[in-house]
N, C-alpha and C. Protein backbone atom coordinates (compact mmCIF):
# COMPACT_ATOMS: atom_id res chain seq x y z
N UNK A 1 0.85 -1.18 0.00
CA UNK A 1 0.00 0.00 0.00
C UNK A 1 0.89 1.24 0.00
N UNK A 2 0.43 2.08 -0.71
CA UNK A 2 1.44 3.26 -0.74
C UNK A 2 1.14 3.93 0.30
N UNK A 3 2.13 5.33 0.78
CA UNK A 3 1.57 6.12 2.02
C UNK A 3 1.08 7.14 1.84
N UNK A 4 -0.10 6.98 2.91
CA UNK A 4 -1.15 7.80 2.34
C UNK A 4 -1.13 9.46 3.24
N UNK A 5 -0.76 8.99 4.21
CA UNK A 5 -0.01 10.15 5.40
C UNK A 5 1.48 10.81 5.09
N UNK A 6 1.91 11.93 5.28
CA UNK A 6 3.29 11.82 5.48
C UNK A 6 3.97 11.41 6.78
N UNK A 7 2.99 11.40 7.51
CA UNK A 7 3.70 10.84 8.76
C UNK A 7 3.72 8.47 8.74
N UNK A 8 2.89 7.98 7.33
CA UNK A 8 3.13 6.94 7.05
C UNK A 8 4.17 6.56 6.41
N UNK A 9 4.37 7.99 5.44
CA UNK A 9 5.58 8.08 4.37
C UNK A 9 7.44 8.14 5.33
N UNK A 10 7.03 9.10 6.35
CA UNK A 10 8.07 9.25 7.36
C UNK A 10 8.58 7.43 7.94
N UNK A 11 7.78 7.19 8.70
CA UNK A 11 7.74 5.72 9.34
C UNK A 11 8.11 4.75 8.73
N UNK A 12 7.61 4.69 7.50
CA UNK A 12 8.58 3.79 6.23
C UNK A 12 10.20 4.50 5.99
N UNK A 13 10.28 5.19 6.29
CA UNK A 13 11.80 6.23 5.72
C UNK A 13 12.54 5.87 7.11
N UNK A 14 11.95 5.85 8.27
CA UNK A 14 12.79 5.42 9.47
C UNK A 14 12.87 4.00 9.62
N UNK A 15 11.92 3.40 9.28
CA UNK A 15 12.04 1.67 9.68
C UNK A 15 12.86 0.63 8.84
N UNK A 16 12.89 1.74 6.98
CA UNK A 16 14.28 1.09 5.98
C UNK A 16 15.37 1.79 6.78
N UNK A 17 15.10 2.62 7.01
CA UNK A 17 16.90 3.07 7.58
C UNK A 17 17.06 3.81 6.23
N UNK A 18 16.53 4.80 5.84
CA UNK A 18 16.86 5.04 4.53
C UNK A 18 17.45 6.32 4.20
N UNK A 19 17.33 7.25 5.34
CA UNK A 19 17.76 8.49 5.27
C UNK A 19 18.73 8.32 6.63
N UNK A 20 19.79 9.47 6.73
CA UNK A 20 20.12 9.27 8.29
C UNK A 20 19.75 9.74 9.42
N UNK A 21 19.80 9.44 10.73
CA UNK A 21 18.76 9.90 12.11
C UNK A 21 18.93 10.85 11.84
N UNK A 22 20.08 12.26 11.83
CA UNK A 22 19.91 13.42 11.92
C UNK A 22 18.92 14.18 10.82
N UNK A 23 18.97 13.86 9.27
CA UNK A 23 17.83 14.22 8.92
C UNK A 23 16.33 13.43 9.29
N UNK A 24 16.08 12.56 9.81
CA UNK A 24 14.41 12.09 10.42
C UNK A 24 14.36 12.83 11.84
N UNK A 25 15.43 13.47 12.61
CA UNK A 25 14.90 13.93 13.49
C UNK A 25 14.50 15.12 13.21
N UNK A 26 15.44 16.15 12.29
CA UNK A 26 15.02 17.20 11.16
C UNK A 26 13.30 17.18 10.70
N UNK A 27 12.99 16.31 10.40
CA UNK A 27 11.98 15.97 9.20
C UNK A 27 10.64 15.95 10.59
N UNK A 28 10.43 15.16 11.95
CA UNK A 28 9.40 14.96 12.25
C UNK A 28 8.91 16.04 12.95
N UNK A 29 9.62 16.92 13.60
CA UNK A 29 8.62 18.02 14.02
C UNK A 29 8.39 18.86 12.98
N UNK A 30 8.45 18.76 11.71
CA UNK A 30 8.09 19.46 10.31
C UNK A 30 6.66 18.42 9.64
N UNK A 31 6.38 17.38 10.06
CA UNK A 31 5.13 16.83 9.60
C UNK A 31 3.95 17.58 9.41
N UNK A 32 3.49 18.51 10.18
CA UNK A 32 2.10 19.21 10.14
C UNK A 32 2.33 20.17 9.38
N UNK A 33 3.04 19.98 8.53
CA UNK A 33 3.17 20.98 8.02
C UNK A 33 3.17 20.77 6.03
N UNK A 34 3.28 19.38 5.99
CA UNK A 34 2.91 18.63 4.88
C UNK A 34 1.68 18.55 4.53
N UNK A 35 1.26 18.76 3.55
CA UNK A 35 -0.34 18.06 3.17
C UNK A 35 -1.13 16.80 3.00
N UNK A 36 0.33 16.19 1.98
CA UNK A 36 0.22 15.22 1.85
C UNK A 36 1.78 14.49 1.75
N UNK A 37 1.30 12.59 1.42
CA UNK A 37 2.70 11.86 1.29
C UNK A 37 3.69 12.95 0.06
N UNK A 38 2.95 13.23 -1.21
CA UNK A 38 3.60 13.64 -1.70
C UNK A 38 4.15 15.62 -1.93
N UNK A 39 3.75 16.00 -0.44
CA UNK A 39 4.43 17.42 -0.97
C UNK A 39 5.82 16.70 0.54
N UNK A 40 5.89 16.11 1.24
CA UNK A 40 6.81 16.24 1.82
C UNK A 40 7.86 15.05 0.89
N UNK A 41 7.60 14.25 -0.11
CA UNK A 41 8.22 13.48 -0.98
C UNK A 41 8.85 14.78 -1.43
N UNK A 42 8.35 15.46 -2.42
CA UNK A 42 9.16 17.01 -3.08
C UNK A 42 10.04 17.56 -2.11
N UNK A 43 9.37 18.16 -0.89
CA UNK A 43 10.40 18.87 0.33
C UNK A 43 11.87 17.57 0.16
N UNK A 44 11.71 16.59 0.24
CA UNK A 44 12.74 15.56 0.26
C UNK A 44 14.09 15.81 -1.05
N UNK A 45 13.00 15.75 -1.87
CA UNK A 45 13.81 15.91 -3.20
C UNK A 45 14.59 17.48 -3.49
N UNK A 46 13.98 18.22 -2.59
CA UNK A 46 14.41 20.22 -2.94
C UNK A 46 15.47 20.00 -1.79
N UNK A 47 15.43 19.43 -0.99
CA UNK A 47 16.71 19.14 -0.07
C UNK A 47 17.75 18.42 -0.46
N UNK A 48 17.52 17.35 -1.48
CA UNK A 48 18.71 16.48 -2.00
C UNK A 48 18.34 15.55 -1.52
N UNK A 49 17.87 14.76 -0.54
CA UNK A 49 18.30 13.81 0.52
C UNK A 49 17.51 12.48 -0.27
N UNK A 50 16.80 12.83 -1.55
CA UNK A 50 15.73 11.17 -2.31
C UNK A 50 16.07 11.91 -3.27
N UNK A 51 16.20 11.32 -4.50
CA UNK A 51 15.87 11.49 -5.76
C UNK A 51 14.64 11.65 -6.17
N UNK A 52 14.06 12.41 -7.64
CA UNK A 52 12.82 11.95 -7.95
C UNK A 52 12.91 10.41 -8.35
N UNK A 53 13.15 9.89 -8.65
CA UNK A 53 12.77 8.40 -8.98
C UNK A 53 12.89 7.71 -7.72
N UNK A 54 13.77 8.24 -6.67
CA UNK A 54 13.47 7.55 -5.36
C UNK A 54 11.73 7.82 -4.81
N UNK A 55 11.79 9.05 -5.02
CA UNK A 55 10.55 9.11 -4.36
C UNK A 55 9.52 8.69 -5.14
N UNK A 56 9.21 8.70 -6.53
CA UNK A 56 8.26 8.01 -7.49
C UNK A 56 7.93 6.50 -6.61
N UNK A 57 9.00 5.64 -6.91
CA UNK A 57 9.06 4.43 -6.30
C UNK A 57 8.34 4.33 -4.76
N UNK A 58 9.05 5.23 -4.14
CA UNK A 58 8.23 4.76 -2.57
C UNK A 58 6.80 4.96 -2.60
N UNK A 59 6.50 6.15 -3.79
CA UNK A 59 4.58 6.92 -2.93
C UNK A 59 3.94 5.17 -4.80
N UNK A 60 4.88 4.95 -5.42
CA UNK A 60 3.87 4.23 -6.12
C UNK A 60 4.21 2.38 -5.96
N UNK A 61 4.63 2.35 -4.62
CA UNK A 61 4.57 1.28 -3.64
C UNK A 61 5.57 0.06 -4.12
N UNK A 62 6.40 0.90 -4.98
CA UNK A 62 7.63 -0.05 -5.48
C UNK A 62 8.73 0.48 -5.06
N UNK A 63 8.64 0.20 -3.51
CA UNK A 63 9.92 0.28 -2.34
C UNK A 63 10.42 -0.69 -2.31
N UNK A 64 9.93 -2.04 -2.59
CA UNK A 64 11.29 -3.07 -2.38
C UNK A 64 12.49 -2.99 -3.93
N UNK A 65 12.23 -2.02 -4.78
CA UNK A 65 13.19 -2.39 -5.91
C UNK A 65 14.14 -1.02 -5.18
N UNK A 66 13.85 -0.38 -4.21
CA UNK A 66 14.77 0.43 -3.73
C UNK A 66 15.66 -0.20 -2.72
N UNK A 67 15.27 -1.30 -1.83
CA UNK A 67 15.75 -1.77 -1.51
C UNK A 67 16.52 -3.35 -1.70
N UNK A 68 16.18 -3.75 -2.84
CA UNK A 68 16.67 -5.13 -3.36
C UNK A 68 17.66 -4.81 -4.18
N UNK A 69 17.70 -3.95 -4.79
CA UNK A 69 19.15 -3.20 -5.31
C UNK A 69 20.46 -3.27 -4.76
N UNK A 70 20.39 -2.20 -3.65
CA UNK A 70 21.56 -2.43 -3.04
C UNK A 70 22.16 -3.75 -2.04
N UNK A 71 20.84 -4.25 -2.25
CA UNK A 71 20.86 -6.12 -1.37
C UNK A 71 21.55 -7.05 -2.06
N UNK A 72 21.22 -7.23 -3.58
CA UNK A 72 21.58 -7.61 -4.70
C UNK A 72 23.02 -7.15 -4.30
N UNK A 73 23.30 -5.92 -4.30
CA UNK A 73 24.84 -5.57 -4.44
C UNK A 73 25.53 -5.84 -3.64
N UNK A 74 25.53 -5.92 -2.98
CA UNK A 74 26.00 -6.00 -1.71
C UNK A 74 26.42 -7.80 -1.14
N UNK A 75 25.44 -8.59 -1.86
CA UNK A 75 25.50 -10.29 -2.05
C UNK A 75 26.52 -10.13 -2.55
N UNK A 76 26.14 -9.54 -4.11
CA UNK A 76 27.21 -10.05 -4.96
C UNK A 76 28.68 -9.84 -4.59
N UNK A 77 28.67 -8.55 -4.07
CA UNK A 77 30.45 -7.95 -3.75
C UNK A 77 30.71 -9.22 -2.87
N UNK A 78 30.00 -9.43 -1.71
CA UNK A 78 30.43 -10.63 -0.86
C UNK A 78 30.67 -11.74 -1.53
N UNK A 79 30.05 -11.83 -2.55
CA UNK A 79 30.33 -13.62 -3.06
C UNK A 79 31.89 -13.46 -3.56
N UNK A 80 31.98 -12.20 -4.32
CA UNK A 80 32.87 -12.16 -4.99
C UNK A 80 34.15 -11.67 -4.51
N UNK A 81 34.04 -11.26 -3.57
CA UNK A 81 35.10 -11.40 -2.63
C UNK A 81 35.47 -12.39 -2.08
N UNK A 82 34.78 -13.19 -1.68
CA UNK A 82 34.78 -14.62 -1.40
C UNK A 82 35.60 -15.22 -2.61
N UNK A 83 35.53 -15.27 -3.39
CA UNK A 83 35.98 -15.53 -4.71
C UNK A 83 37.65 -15.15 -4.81
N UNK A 84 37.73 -14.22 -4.42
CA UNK A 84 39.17 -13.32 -4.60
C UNK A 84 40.27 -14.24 -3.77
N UNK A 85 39.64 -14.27 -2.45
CA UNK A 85 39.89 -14.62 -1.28
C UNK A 85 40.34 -16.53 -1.33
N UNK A 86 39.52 -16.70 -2.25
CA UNK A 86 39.87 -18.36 -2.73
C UNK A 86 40.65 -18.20 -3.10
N UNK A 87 40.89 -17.80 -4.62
CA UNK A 87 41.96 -17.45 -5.44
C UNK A 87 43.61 -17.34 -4.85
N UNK A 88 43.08 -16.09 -4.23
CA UNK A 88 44.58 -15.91 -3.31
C UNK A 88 45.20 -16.99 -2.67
N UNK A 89 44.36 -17.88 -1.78
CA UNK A 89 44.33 -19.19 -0.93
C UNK A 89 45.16 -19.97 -1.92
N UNK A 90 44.06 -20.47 -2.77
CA UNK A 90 44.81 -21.49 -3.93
C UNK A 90 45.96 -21.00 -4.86
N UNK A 91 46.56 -19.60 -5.08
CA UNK A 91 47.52 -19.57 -5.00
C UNK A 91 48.58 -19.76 -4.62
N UNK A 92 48.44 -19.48 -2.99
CA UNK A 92 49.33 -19.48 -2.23
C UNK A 92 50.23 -20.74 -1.74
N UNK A 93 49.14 -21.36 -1.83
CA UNK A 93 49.68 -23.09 -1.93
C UNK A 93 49.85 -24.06 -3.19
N UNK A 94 49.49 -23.41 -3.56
CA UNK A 94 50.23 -23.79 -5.03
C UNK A 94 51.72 -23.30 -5.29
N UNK A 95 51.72 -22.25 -4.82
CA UNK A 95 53.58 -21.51 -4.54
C UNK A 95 53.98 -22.46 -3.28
N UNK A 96 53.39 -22.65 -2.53
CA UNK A 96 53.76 -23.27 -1.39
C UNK A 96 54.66 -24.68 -2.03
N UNK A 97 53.45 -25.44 -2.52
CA UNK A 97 53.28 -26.56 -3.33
C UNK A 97 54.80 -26.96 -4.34
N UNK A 98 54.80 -25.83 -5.28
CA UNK A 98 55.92 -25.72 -6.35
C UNK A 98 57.38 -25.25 -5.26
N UNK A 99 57.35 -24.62 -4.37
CA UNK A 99 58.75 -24.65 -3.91
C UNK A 99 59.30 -25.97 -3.31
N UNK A 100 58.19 -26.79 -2.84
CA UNK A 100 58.27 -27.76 -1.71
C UNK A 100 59.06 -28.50 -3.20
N UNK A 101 58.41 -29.04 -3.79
CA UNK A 101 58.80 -29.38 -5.28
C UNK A 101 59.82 -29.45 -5.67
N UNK A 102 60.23 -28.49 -5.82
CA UNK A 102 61.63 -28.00 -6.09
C UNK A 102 62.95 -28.22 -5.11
N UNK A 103 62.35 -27.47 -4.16
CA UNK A 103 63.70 -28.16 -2.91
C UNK A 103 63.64 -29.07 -2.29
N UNK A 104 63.08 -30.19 -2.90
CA UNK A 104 63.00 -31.86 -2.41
C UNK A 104 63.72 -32.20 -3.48
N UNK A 105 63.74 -32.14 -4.79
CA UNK A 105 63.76 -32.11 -6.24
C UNK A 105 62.92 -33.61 -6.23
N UNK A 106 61.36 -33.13 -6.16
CA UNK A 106 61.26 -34.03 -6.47
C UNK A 106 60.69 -34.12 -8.12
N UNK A 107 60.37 -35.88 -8.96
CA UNK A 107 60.57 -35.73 -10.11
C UNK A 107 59.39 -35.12 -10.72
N UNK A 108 58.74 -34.59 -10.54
CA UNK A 108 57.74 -33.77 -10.64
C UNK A 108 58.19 -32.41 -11.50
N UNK A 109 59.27 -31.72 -10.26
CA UNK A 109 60.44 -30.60 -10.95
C UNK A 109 61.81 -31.15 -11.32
N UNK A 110 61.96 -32.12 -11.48
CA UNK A 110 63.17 -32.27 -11.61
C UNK A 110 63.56 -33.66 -13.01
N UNK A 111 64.41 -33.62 -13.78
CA UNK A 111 65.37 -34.33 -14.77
C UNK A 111 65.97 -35.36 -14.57
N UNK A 112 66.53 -35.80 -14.73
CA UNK A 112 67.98 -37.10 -14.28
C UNK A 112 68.38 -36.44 -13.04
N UNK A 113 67.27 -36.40 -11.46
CA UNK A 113 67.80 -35.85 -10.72
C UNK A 113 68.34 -34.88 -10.18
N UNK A 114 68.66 -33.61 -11.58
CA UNK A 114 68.77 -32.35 -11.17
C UNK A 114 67.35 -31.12 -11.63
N UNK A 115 67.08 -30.34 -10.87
CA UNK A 115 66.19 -29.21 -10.85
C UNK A 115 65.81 -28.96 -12.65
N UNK A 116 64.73 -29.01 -12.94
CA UNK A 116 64.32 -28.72 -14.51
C UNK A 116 62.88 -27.57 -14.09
N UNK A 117 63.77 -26.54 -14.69
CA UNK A 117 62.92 -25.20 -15.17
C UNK A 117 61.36 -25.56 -15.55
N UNK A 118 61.67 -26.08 -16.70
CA UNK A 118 60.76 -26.48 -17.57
C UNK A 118 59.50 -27.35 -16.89
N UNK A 119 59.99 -28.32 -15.98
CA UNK A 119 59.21 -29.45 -15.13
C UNK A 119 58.79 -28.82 -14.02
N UNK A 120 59.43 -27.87 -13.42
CA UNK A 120 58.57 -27.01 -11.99
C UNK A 120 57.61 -26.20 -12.54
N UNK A 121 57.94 -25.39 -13.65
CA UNK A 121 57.03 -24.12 -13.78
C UNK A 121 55.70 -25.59 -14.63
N UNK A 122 55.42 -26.83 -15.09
CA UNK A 122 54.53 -27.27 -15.67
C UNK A 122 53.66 -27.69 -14.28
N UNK A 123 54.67 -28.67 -13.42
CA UNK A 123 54.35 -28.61 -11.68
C UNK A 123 52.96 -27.90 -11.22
N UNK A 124 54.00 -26.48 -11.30
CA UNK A 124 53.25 -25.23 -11.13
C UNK A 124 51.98 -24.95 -11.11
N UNK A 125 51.96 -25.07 -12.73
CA UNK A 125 50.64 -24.41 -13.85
C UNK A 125 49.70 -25.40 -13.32
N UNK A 126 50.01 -26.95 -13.81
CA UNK A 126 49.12 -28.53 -13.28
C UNK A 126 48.35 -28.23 -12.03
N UNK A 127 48.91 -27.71 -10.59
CA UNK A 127 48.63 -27.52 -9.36
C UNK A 127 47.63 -26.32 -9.28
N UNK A 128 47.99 -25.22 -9.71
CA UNK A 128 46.84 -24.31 -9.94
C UNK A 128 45.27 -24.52 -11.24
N UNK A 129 45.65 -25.40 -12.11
CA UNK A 129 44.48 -25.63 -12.50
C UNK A 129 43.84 -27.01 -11.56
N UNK A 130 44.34 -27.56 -10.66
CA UNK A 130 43.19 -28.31 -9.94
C UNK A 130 42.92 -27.65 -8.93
N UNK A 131 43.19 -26.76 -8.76
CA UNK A 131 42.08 -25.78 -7.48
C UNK A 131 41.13 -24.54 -8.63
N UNK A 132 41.65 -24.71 -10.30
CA UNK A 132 40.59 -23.74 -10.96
C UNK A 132 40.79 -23.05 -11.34
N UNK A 133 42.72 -22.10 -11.42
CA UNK A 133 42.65 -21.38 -11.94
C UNK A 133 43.65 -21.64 -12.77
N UNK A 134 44.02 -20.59 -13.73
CA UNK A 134 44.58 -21.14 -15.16
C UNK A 134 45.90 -19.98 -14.98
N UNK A 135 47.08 -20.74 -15.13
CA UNK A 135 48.21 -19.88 -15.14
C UNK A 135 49.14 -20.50 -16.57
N UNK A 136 50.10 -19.13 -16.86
CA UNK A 136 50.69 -19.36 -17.84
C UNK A 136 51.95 -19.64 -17.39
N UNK A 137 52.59 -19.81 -18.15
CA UNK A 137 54.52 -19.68 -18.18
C UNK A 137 54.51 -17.94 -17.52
N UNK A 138 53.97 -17.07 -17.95
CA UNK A 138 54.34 -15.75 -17.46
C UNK A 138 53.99 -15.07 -16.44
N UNK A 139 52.89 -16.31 -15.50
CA UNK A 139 52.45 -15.74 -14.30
C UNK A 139 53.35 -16.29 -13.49
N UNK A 140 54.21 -17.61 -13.95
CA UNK A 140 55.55 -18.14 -12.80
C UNK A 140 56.59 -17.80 -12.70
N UNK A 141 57.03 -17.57 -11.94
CA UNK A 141 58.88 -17.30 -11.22
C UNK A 141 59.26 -17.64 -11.00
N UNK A 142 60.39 -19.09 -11.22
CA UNK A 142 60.97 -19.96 -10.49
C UNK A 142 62.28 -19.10 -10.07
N UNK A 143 62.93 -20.01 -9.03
CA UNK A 143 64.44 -19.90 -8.58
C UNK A 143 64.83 -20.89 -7.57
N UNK A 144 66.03 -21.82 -8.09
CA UNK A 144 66.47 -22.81 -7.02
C UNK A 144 67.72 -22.61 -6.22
N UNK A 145 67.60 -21.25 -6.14
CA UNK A 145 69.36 -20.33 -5.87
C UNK A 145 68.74 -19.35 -4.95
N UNK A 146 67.64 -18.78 -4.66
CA UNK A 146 67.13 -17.56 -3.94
C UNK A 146 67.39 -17.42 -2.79
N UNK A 147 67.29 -16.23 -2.10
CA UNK A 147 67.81 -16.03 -0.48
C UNK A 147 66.29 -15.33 -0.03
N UNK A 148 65.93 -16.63 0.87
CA UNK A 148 64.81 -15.88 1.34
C UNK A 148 64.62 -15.44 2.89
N UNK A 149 64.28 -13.82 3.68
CA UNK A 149 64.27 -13.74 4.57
C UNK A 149 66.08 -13.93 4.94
N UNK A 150 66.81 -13.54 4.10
CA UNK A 150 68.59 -13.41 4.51
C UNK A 150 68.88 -14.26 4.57
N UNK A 151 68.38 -15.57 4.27
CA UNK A 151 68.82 -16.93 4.43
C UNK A 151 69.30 -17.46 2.82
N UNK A 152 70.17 -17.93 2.69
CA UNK A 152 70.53 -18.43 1.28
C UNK A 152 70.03 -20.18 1.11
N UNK A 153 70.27 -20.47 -0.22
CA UNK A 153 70.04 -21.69 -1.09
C UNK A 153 68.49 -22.54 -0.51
N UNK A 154 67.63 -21.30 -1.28
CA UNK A 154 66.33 -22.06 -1.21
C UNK A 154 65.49 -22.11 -2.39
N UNK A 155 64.31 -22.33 -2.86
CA UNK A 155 64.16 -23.14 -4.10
C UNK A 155 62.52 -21.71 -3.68
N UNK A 156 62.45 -20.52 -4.69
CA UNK A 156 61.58 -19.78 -4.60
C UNK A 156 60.26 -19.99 -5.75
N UNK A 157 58.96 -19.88 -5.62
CA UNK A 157 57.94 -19.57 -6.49
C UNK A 157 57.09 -18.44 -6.00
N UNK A 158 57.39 -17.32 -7.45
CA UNK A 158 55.85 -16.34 -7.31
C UNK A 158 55.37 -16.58 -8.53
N UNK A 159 54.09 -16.16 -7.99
CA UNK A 159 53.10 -16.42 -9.03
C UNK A 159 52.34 -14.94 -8.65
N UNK A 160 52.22 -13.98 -10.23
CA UNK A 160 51.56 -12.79 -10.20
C UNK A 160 50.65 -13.68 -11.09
N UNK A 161 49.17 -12.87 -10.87
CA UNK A 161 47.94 -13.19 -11.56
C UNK A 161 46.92 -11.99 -11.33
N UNK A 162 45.76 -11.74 -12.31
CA UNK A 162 45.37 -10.85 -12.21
C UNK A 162 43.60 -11.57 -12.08
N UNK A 163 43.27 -11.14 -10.95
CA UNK A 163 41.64 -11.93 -10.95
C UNK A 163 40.93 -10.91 -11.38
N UNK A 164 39.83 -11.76 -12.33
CA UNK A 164 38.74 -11.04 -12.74
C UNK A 164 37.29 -11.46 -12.19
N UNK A 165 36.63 -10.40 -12.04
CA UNK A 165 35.50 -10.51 -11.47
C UNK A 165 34.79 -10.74 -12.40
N UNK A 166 33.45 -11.80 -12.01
CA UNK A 166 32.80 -11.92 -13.49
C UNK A 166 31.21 -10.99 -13.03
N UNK A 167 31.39 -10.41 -12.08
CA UNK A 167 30.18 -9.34 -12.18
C UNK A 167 30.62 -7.82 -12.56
N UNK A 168 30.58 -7.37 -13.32
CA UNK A 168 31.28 -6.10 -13.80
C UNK A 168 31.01 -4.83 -12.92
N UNK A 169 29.47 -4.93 -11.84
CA UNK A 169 29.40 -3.87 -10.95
C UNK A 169 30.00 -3.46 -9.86
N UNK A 170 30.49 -4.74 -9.67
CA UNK A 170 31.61 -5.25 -8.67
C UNK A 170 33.33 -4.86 -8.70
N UNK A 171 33.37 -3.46 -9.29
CA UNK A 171 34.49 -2.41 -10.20
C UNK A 171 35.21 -2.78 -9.54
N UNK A 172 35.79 -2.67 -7.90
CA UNK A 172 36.89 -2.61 -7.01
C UNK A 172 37.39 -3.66 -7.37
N UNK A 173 37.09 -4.70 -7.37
CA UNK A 173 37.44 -6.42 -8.22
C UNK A 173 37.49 -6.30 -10.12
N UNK A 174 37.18 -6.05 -10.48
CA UNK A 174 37.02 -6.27 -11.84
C UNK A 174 38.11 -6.90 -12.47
N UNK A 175 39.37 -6.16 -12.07
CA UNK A 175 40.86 -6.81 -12.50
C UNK A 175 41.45 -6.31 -11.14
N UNK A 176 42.00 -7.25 -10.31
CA UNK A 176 43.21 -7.32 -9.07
C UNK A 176 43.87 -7.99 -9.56
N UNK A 177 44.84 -7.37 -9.13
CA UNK A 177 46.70 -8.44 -9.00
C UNK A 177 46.83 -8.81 -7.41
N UNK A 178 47.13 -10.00 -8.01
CA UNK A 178 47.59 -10.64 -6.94
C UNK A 178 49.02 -10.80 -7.01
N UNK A 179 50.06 -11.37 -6.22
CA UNK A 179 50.95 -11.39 -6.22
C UNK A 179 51.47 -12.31 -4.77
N UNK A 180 51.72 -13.84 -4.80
CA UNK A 180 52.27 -14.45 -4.30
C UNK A 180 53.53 -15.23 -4.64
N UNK A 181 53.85 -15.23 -2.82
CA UNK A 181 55.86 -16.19 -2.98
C UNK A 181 55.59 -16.99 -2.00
N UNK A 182 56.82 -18.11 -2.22
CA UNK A 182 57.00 -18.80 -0.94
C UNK A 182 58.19 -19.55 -1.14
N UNK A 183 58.79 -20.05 -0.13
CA UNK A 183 60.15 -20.65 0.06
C UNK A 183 60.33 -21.65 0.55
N UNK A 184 61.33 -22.71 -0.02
CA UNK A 184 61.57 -24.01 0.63
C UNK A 184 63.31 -24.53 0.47
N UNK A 185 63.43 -24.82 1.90
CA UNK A 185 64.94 -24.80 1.74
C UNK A 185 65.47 -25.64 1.03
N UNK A 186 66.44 -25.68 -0.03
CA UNK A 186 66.70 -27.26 -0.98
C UNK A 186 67.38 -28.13 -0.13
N UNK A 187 66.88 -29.04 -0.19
CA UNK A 187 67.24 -30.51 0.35
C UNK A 187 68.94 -30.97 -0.85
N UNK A 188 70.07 -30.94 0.20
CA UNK A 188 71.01 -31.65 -1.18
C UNK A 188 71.77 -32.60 -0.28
């Protein structure tokens, strides 16, 4: 039902939470002074504080698309952060994964027993597509010589990658870099 009072129109505006307390405390000793829902809808709009299409929507009783909007948005950023947040995870152990690899040598990364470039960074790529994501030769960094944390002869993997969000409203995500390392001392 639309509101037929402005003091019905008010009560809906405080119970979404839709304006902030300091303007509803503004707004209610100004009620008697409205005619109707819609001249204090206008007072709203000559102040800034609703849009006209905000206020269209509330007095023609299509308030939940004002509020399923930003609900909608607000899911989605969470899922998709959630998402990011995997990503990073299954990166990270996948670098984890490829150093361990490497400074074991085991044959996974390794040739006739010595360290193969070629066999860690495939390691690598193999390990990140079974958690889902897809890496190239140019998102890996090997090194079986690196000093990590001032410590010498350890067997390093980063992996830069850039996640994409597959909801496009979701801008802050759209394209992130990520950027993970990790270290494992070589076993000789």
């Amino acid at each position: 039902m639309a509101a037929q009072t402005p003091s019905e129109l008010l009560q809906w505006l405080t119970e979404n939470q839709f304006l902030p307390l300091p303007q509803m405390e503004e707004l209610w000793p100004l009620l008697p002074t409205f005619a109707n829902s819609h001249a204090l809808a206008k007072d709203l709009i000559r102040r800034g504080w609703i849009s006209p299409f905000q206020a269209n929507q509330i007095l023609t009783e299509n308030r939940g698309s004002l509020v399923i909007g930003p609900f909608l948005l607000v899911l989605f950023g969470v899922i998709e952060f959630g998402r990011l947040l995997w990503t990073l995870n299954a990166l990270q152990e996948t670098a984890i994964a490829g150093a361990r690899c490497m400074g074991v040598l085991n044959s996974a990364c390794a040739a006739s027993g010595a360290y193969s470039s070629t066999n860690a960074t495939t390691f690598v790529k193999s390990t990140a597509s079974g958690w889902g994501v897809g890496l190239t030769a140019a998102n890996v960094s090997l090194s079986n010589s690196a000093s990590c944390a001032g410590v010498t002869n350890f067997s390093q993997v980063t992996i830069t990658y850039t996640f994409q969000s597959v909801i496009p409203l979701v801008s802050q995500l759209a394209s992130y870099p990520i950027s993970v390392n990790a270290c494992f001392p070589n076993q000789v």
